[in-house]
N, C-alpha and C. Protein backbone atom coordinates (compact mmCIF):
# COMPACT_ATOMS: atom_id res chain seq x y z
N UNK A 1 -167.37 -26.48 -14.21
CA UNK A 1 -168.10 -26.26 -12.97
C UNK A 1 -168.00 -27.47 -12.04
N UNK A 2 -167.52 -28.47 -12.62
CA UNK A 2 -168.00 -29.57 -11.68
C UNK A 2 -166.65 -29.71 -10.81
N UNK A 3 -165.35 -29.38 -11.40
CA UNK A 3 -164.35 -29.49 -10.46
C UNK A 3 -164.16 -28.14 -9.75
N UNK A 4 -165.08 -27.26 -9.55
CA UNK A 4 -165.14 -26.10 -9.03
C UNK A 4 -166.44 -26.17 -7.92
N UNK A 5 -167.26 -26.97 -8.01
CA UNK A 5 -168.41 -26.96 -7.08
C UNK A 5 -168.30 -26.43 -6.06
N UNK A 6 -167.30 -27.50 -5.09
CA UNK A 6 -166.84 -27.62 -3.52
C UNK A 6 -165.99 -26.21 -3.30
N UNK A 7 -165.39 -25.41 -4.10
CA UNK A 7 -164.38 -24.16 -4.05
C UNK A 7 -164.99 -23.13 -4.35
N UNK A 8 -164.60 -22.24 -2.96
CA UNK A 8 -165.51 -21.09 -2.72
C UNK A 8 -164.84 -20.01 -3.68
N UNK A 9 -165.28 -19.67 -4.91
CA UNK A 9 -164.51 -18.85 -5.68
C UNK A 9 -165.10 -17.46 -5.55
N UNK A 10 -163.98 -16.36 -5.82
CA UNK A 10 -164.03 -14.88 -5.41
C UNK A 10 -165.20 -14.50 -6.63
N UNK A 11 -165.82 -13.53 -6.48
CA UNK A 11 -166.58 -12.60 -7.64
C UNK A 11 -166.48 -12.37 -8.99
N UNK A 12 -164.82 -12.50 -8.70
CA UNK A 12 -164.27 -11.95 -10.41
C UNK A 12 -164.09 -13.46 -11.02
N UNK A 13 -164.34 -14.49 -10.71
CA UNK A 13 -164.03 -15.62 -11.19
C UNK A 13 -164.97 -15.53 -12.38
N UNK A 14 -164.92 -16.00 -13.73
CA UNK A 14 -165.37 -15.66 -14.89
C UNK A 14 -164.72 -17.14 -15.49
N UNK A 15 -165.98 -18.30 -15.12
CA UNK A 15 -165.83 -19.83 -15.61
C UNK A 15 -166.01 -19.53 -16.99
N UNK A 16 -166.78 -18.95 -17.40
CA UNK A 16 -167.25 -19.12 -18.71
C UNK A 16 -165.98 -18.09 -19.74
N UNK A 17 -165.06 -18.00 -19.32
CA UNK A 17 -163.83 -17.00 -19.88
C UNK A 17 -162.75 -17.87 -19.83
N UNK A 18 -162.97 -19.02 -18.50
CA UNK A 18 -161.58 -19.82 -18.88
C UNK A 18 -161.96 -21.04 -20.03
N UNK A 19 -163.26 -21.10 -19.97
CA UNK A 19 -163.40 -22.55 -21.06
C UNK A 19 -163.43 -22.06 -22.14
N UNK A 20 -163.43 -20.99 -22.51
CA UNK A 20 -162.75 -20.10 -23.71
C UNK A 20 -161.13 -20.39 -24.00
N UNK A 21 -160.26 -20.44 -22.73
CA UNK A 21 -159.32 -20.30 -23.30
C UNK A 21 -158.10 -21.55 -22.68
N UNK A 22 -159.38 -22.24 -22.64
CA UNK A 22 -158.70 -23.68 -22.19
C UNK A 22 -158.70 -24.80 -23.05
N UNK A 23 -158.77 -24.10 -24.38
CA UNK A 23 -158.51 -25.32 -25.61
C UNK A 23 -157.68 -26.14 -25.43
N UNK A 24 -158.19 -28.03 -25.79
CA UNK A 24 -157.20 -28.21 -25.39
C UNK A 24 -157.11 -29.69 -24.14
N UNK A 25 -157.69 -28.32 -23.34
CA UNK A 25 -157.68 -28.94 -21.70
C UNK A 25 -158.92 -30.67 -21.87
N UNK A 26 -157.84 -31.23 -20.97
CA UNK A 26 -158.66 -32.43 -21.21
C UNK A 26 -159.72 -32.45 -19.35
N UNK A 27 -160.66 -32.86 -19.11
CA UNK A 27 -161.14 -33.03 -17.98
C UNK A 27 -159.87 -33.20 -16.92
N UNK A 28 -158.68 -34.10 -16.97
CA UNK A 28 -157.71 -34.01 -16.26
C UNK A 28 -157.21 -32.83 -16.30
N UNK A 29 -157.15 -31.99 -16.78
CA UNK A 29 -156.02 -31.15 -16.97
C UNK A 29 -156.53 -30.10 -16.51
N UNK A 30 -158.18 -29.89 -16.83
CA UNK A 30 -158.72 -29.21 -15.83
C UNK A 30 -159.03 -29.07 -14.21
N UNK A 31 -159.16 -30.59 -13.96
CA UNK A 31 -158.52 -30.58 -12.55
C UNK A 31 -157.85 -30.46 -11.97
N UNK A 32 -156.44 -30.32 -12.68
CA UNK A 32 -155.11 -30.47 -12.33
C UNK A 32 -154.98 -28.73 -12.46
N UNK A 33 -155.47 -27.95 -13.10
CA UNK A 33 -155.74 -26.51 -13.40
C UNK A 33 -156.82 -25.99 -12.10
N UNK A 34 -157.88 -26.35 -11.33
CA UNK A 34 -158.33 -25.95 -10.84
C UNK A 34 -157.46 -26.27 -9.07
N UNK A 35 -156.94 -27.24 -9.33
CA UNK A 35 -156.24 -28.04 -7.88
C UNK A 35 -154.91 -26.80 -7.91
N UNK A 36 -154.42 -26.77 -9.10
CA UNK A 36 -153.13 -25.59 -9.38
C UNK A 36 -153.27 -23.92 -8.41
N UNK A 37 -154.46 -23.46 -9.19
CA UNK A 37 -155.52 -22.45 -8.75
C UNK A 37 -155.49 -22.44 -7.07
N UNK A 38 -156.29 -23.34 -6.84
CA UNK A 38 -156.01 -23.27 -5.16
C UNK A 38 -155.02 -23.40 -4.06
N UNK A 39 -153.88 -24.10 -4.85
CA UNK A 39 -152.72 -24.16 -4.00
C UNK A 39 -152.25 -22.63 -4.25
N UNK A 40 -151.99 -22.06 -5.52
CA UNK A 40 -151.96 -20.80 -5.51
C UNK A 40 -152.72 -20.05 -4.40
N UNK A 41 -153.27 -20.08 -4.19
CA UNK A 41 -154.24 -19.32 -3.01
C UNK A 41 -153.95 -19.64 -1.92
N UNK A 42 -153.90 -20.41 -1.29
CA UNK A 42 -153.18 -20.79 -0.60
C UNK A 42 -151.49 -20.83 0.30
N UNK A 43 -150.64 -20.71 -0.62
CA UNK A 43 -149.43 -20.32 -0.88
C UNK A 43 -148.96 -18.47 -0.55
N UNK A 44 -150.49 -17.92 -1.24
CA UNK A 44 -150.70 -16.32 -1.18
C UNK A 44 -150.59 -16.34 -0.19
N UNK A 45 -152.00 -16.58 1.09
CA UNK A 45 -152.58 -16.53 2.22
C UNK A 45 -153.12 -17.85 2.43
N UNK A 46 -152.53 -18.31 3.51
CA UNK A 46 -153.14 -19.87 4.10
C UNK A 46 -154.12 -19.22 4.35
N UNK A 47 -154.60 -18.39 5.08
CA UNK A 47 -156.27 -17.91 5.65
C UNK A 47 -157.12 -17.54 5.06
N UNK A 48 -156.79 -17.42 3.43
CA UNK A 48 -157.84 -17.05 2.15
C UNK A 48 -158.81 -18.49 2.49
N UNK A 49 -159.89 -17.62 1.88
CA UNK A 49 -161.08 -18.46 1.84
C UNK A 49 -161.38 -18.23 0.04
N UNK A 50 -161.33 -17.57 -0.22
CA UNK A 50 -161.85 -18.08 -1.75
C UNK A 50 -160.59 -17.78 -2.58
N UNK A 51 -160.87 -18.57 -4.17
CA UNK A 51 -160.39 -18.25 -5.39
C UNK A 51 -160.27 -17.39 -6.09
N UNK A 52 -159.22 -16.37 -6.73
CA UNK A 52 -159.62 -15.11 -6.96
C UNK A 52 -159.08 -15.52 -8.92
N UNK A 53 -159.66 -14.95 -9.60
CA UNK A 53 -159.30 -14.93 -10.85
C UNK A 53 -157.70 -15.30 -11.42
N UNK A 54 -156.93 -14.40 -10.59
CA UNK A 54 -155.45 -14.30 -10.77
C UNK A 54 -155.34 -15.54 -10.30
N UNK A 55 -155.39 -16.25 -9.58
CA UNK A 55 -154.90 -17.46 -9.31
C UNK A 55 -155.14 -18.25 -10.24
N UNK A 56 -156.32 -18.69 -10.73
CA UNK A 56 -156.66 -19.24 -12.88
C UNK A 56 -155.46 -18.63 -13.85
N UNK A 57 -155.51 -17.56 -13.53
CA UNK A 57 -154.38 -17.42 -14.80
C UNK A 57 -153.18 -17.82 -14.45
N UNK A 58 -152.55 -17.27 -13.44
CA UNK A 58 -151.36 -18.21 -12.90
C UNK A 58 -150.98 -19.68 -13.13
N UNK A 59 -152.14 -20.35 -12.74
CA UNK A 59 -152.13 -22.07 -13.08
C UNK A 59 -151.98 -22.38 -13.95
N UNK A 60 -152.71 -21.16 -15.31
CA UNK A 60 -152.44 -21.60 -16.82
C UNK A 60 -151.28 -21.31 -17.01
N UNK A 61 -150.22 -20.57 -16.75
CA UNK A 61 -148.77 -20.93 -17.35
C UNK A 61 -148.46 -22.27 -16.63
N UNK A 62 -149.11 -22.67 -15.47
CA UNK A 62 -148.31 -24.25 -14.91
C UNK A 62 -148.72 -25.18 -16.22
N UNK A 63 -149.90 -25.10 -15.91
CA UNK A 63 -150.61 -26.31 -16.60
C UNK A 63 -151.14 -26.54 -17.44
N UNK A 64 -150.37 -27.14 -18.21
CA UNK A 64 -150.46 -27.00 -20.31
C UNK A 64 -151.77 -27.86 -20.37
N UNK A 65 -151.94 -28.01 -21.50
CA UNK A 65 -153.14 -28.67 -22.38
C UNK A 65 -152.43 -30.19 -22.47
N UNK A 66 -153.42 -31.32 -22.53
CA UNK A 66 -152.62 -32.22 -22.93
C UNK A 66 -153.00 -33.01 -24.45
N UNK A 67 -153.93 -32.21 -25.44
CA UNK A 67 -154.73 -32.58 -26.28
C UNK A 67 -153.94 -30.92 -27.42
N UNK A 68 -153.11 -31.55 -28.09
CA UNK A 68 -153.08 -30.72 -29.40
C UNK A 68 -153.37 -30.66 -30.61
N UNK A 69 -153.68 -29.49 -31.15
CA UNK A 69 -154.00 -29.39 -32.19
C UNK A 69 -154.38 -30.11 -33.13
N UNK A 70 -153.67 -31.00 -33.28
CA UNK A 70 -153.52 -31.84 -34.32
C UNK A 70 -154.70 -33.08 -33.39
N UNK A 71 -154.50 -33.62 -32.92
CA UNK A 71 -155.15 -34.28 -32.14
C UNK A 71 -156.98 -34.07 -31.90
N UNK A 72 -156.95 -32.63 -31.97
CA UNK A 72 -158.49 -32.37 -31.65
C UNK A 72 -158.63 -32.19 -33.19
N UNK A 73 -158.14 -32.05 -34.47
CA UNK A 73 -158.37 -32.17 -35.65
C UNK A 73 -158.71 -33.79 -36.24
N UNK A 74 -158.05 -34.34 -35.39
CA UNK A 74 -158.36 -35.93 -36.04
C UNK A 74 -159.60 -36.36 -35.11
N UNK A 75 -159.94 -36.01 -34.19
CA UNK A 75 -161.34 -36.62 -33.45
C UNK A 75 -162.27 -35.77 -34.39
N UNK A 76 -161.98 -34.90 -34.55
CA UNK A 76 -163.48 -34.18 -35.10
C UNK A 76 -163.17 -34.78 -36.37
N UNK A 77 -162.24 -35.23 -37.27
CA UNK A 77 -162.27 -35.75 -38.62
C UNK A 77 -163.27 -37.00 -38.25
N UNK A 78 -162.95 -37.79 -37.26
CA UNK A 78 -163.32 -39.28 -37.17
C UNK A 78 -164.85 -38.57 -36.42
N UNK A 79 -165.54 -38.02 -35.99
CA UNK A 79 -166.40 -37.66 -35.32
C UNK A 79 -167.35 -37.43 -36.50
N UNK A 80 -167.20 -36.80 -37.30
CA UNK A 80 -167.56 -36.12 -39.13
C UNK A 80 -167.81 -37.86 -39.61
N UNK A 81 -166.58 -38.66 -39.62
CA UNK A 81 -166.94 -40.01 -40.24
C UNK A 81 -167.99 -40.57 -39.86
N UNK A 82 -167.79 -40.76 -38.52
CA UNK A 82 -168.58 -41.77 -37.59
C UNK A 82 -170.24 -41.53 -37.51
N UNK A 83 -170.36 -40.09 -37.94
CA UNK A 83 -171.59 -39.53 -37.26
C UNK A 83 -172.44 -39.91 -39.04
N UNK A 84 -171.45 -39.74 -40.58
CA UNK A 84 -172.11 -39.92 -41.74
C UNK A 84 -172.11 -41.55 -41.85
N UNK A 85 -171.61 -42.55 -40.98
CA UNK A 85 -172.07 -44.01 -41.19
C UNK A 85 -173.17 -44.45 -40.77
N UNK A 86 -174.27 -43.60 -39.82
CA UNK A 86 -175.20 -43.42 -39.50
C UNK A 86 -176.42 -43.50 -39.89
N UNK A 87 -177.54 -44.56 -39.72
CA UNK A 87 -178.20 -44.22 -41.17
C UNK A 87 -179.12 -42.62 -40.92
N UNK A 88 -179.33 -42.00 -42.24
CA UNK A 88 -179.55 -41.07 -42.54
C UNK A 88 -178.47 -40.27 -42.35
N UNK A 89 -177.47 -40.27 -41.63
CA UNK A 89 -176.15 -39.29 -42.33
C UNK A 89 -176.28 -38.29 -41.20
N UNK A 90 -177.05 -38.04 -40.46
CA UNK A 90 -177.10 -36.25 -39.52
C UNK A 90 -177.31 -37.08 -38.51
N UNK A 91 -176.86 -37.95 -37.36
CA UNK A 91 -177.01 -37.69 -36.00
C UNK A 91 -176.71 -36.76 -35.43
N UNK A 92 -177.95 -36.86 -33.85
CA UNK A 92 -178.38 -35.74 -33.36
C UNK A 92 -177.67 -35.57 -32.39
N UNK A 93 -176.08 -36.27 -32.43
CA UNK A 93 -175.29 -35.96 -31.07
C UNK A 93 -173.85 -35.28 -31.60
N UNK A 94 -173.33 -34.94 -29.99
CA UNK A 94 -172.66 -33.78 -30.26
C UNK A 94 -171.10 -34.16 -29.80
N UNK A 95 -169.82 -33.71 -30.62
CA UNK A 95 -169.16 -34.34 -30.24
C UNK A 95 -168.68 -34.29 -28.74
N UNK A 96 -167.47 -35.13 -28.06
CA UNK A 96 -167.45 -34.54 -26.67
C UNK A 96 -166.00 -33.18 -26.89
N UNK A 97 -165.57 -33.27 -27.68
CA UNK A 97 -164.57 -32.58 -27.51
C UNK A 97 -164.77 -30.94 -27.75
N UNK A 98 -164.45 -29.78 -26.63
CA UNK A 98 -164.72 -28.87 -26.87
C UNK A 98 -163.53 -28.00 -27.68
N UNK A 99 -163.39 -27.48 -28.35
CA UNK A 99 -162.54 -26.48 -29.27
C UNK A 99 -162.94 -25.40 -29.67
């Protein structure tokens, strides 16, 4: 939402459907995914005023993930470590990485 604030997005826009399927996506990459999105729109119709869904999916074949698999497996390994050196073993925080 936060690199979406300022962008007047269409009806069908469904944020909570792309962070579903934006594993992966690092805060850059989501900007670079939402900046994608609007040039798409743009490109359609210079005189569009909002974001329409199709333009999100479009951007996602541009604009890969830059955090793989393997990668979001070793933060949450070290996240699991870090959080049992703790005393009492259960801190109450959460990691940042979404997957």
């Amino acid at each position: 939402r936060i690199h979406t604030r300022n962008m007047p997005l269409a009806d069908d826009v469904d944020l909570e459907h792309l962070a579903t399927i934006t594993e992966g996506y690092t805060g850059a990459d989501l900007e670079a995914l939402v900046r994608e999105a609007a040039l798409l729109t743009l490109r359609e119709d210079i005189n569009s005023m909002k974001v329409y869904m199709k333009h999100f999916m479009e951007a996602l074949k541009r604009v890969k993930p830059s955090l793989t698999p393997e990668m979001i497996k070793f933060y949450e390994e070290w996240y699991e470590r870090a959080r049992q050196q703790l005393p009492g073993g259960t801190a109450q925080i959460k990691p940042t990485i979404y997957a």
